[in-house]
Protein backbone atom coordinates (compact mmCIF):
# COMPACT_ATOMS: atom_id res chain seq x y z
CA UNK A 1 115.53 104.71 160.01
CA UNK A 2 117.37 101.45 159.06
CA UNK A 3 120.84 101.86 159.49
CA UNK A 4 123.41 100.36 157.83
CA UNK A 5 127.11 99.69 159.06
CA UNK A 6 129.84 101.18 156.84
CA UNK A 7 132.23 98.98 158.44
CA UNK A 8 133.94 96.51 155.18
CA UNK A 9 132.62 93.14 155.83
CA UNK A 10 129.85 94.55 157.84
CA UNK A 11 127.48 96.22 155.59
CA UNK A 12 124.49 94.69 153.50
CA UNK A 13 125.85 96.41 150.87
CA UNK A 14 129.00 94.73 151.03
CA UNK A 15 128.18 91.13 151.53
CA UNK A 16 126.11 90.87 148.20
CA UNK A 17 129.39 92.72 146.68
CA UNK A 18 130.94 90.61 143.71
CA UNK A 19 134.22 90.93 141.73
CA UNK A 20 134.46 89.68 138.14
CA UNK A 21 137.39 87.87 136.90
CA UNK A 22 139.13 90.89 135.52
CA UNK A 23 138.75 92.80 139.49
CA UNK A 24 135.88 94.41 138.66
CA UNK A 25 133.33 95.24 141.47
CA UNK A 26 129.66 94.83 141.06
CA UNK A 27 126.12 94.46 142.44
CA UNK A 28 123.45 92.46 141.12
CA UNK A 29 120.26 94.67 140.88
CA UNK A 30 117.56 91.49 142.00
CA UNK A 31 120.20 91.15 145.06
CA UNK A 32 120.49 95.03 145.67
CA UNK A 33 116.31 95.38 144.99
CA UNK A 34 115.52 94.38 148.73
CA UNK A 35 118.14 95.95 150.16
CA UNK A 36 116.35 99.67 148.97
CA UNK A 37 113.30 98.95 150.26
CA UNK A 38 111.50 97.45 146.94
CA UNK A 39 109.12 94.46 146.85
CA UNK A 40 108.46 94.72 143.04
CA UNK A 41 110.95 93.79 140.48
CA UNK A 42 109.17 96.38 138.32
CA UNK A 43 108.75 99.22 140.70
CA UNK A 44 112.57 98.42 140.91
CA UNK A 45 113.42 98.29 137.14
CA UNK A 46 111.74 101.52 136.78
CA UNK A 47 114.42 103.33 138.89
CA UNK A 48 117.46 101.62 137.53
CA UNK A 49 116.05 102.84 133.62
CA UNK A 50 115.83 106.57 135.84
CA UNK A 51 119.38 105.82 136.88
CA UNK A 52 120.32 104.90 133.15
CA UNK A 53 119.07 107.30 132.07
CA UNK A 54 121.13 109.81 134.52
CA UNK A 55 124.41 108.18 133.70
CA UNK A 56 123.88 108.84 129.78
CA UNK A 57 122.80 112.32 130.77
CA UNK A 58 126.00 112.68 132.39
CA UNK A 59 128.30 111.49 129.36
CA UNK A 60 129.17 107.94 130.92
CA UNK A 61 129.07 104.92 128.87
CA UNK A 62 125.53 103.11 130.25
CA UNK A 63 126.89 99.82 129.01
CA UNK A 64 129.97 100.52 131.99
CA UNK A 65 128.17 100.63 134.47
CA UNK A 66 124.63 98.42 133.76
CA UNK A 67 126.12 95.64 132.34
CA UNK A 68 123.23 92.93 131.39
CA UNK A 69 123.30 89.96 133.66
CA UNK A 70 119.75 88.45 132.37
CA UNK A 71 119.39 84.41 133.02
CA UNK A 72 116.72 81.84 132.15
CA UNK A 73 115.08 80.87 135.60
CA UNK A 74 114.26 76.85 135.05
CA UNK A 75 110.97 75.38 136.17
CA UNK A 76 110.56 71.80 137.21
CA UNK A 77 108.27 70.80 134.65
CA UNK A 78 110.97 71.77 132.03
CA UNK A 79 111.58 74.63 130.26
CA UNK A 80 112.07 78.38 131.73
CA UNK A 81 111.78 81.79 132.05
CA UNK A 82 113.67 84.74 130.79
CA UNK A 83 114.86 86.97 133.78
CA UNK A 84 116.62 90.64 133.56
CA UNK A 85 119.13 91.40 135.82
CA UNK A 86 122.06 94.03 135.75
CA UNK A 87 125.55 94.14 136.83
CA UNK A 88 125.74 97.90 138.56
CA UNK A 89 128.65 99.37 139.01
CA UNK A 90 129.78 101.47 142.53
CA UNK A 91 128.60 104.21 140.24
CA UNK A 92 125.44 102.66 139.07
CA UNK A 93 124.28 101.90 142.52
CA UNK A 94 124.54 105.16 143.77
CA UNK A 95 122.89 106.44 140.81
CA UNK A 96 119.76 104.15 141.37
CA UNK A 97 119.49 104.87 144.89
CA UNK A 98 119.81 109.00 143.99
CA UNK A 99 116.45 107.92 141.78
CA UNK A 100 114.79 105.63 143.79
CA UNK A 101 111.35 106.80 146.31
CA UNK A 102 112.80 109.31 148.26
CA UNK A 103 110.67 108.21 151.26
CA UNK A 104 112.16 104.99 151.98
CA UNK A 105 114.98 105.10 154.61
CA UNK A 106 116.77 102.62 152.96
CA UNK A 107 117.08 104.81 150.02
CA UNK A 108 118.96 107.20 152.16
CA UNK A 109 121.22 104.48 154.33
CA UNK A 110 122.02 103.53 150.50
CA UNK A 111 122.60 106.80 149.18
CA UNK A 112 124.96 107.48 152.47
CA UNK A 113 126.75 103.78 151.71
CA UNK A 114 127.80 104.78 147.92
CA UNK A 115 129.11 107.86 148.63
CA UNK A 116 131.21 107.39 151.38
CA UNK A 117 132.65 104.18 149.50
CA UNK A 118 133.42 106.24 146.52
CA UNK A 119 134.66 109.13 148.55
CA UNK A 120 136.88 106.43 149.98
CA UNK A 121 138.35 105.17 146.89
CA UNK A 122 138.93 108.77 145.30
CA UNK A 123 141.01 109.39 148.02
CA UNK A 124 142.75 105.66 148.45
CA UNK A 125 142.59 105.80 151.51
CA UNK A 126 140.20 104.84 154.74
CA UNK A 127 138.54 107.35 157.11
CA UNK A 128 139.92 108.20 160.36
CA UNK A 129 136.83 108.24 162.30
CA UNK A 130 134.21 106.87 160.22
CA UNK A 131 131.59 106.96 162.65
CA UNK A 132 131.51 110.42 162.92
CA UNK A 133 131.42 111.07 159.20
CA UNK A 134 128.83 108.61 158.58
CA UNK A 135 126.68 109.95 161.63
CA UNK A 136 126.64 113.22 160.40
CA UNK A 137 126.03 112.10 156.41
CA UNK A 138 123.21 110.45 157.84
CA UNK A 139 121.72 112.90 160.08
CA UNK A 140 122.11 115.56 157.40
CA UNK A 141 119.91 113.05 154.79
CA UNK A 142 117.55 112.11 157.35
CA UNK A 143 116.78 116.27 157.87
CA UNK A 144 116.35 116.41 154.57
CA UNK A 145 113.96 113.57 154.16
CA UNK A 146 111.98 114.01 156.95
CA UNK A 147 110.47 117.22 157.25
CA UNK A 148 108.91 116.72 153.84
CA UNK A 149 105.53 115.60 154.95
CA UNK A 150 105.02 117.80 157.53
CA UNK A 151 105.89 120.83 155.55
CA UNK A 152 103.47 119.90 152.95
CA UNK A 153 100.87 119.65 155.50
CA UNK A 154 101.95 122.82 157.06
CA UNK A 155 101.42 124.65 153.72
CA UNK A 156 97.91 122.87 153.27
CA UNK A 157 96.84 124.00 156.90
CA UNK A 158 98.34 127.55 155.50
CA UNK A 159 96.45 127.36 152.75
CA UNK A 160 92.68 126.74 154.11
CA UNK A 161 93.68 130.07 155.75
CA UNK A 162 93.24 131.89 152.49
CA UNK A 163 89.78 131.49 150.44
CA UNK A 164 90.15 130.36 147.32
CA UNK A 165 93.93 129.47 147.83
CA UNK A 166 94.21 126.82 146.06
CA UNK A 167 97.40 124.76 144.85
CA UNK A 168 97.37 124.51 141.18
CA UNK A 169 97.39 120.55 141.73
CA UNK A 170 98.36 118.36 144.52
CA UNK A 171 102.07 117.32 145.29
CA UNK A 172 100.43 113.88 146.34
CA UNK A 173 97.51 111.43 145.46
CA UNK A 174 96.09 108.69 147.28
CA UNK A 175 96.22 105.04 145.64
CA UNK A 176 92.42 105.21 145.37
CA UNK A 177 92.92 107.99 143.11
CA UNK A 178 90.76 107.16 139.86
CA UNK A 179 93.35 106.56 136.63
CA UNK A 180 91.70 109.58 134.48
CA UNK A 181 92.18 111.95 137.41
CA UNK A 182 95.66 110.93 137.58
CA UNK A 183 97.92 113.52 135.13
CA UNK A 184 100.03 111.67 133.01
CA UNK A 185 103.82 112.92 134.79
CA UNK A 186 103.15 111.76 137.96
CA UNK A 187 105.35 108.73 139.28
CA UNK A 188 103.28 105.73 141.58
CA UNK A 189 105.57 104.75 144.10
CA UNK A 190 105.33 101.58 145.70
CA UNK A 191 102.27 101.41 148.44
CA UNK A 192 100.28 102.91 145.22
CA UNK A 193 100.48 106.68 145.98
CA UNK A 194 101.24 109.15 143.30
CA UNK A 195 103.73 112.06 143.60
CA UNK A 196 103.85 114.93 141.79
CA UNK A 197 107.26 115.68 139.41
CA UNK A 198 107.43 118.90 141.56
CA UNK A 199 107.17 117.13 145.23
CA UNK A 200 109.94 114.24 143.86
CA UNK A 201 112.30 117.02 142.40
CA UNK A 202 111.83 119.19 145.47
CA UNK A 203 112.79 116.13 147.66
CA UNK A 204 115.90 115.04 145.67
CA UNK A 205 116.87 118.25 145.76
CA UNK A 206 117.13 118.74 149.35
CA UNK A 207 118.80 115.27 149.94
CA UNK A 208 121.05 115.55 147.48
CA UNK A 209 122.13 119.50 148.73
CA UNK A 210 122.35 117.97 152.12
CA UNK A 211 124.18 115.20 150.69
CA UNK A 212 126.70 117.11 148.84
CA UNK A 213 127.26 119.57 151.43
CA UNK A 214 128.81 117.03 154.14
CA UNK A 215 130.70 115.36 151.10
CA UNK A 216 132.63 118.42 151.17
CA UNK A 217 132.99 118.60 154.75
CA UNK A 218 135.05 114.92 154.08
CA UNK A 219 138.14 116.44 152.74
CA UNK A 220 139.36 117.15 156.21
CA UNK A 221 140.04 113.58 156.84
CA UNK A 222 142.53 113.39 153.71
């Protein structure tokens, strides 16, 4: 797993960090793409409208914390192209990366980042011994994440077991999978896989128990 250094100055997260002239904090989504693991701007875009989305859901003002940042990239012929970008917010960050492909490490070193930073400003004050809280943030994420693909395999061995047994449809799909025999809620993650709305709720929800559970634990170092 990639791991990322909480340390202020030290992190990837904090070096593409930028403050607007009122003292503002922000990231810039193109800059903050790589840094989860996405190649695609699109693949990308499609988690920050999840992550939108979320924030609406959960009565915050999306225009807060997605601000638009679009530009007009030039070309040397003349002329341009328009280009979206958004301003994200601490908030808006860790919403994307709570509603990005659960797979990718860097979704969880991201998802450990933004909530240890906001833990830190709730309480206004550094950690005493941050490595040990981030170790065991990340540990408790990377149990969560892990497992996932052998315990689906597990249950598929199980299954073979039992004639007839069969799942009512697949939690995953290959990239070769024909469109028409693709059902229409599925999400396509990056390398061109499909995953079922039941496999990517199952594995959000065990990160983010995981998650929440040694957020809790944090209070001790008040």
């Amino acid at each position: 797993m990639n791991t990322i250094t909480l340390t202020e100055g030290a992190s990837s997260f904090d070096q593409i960090r930028q403050v607007d002239e009122s003292g503002n904090e922000y990231w810039l989504a193109r800059q903050l793409q790589s840094l989860l693991g996405y190649t695609q701007w699109r693949r990308f875009e499609e988690t920050v409208e999840r992550a939108k989305l979320a924030c609406q859901n959960s009565g915050y003002d999306i225009k807060n914390h997605f601000a638009d940042a679009g530009n007009v990239v030039k070309r040397r012929q003349g002329g341009g192209t328009s280009q979206s970008d958004y301003k994200l917010s601490r908030y808006a960050c860790y919403l994307t990366a709570m509603n990005g492909d659960p797979r990718k490490p860097e979704i969880a070193a991201a998802q450990t980042y933004f909530a240890v930073k906001t833990r830190e400003a709730e309480i206004g004050s550094s950690f005493g011994n941050s490595e040990v809280l981030i170790a065991t943030i990340t540990a408790a994420i990377e149990q969560a994440l892990i497992p996932i693909n052998q315990q689906l395999s597990e249950i598929q061995q199980q299954l073979k077991l039992f004639p007839g047994a069969k799942p009512k449809r697949p939690w995953t799909l290959p990239s070769d999978t024909p469109p028409s025999e693709v059902p229409q809620d599925y999400v396509q993650l990056e390398d061109g896989s499909w995953l079922s709305p039941e496999a990517y709720e199952s594995i959000l929800r065990q990160s983010r128990r995981s998650l929440n559970w040694d957020l809790r634990q944090l209070r001790d170092f008040e």
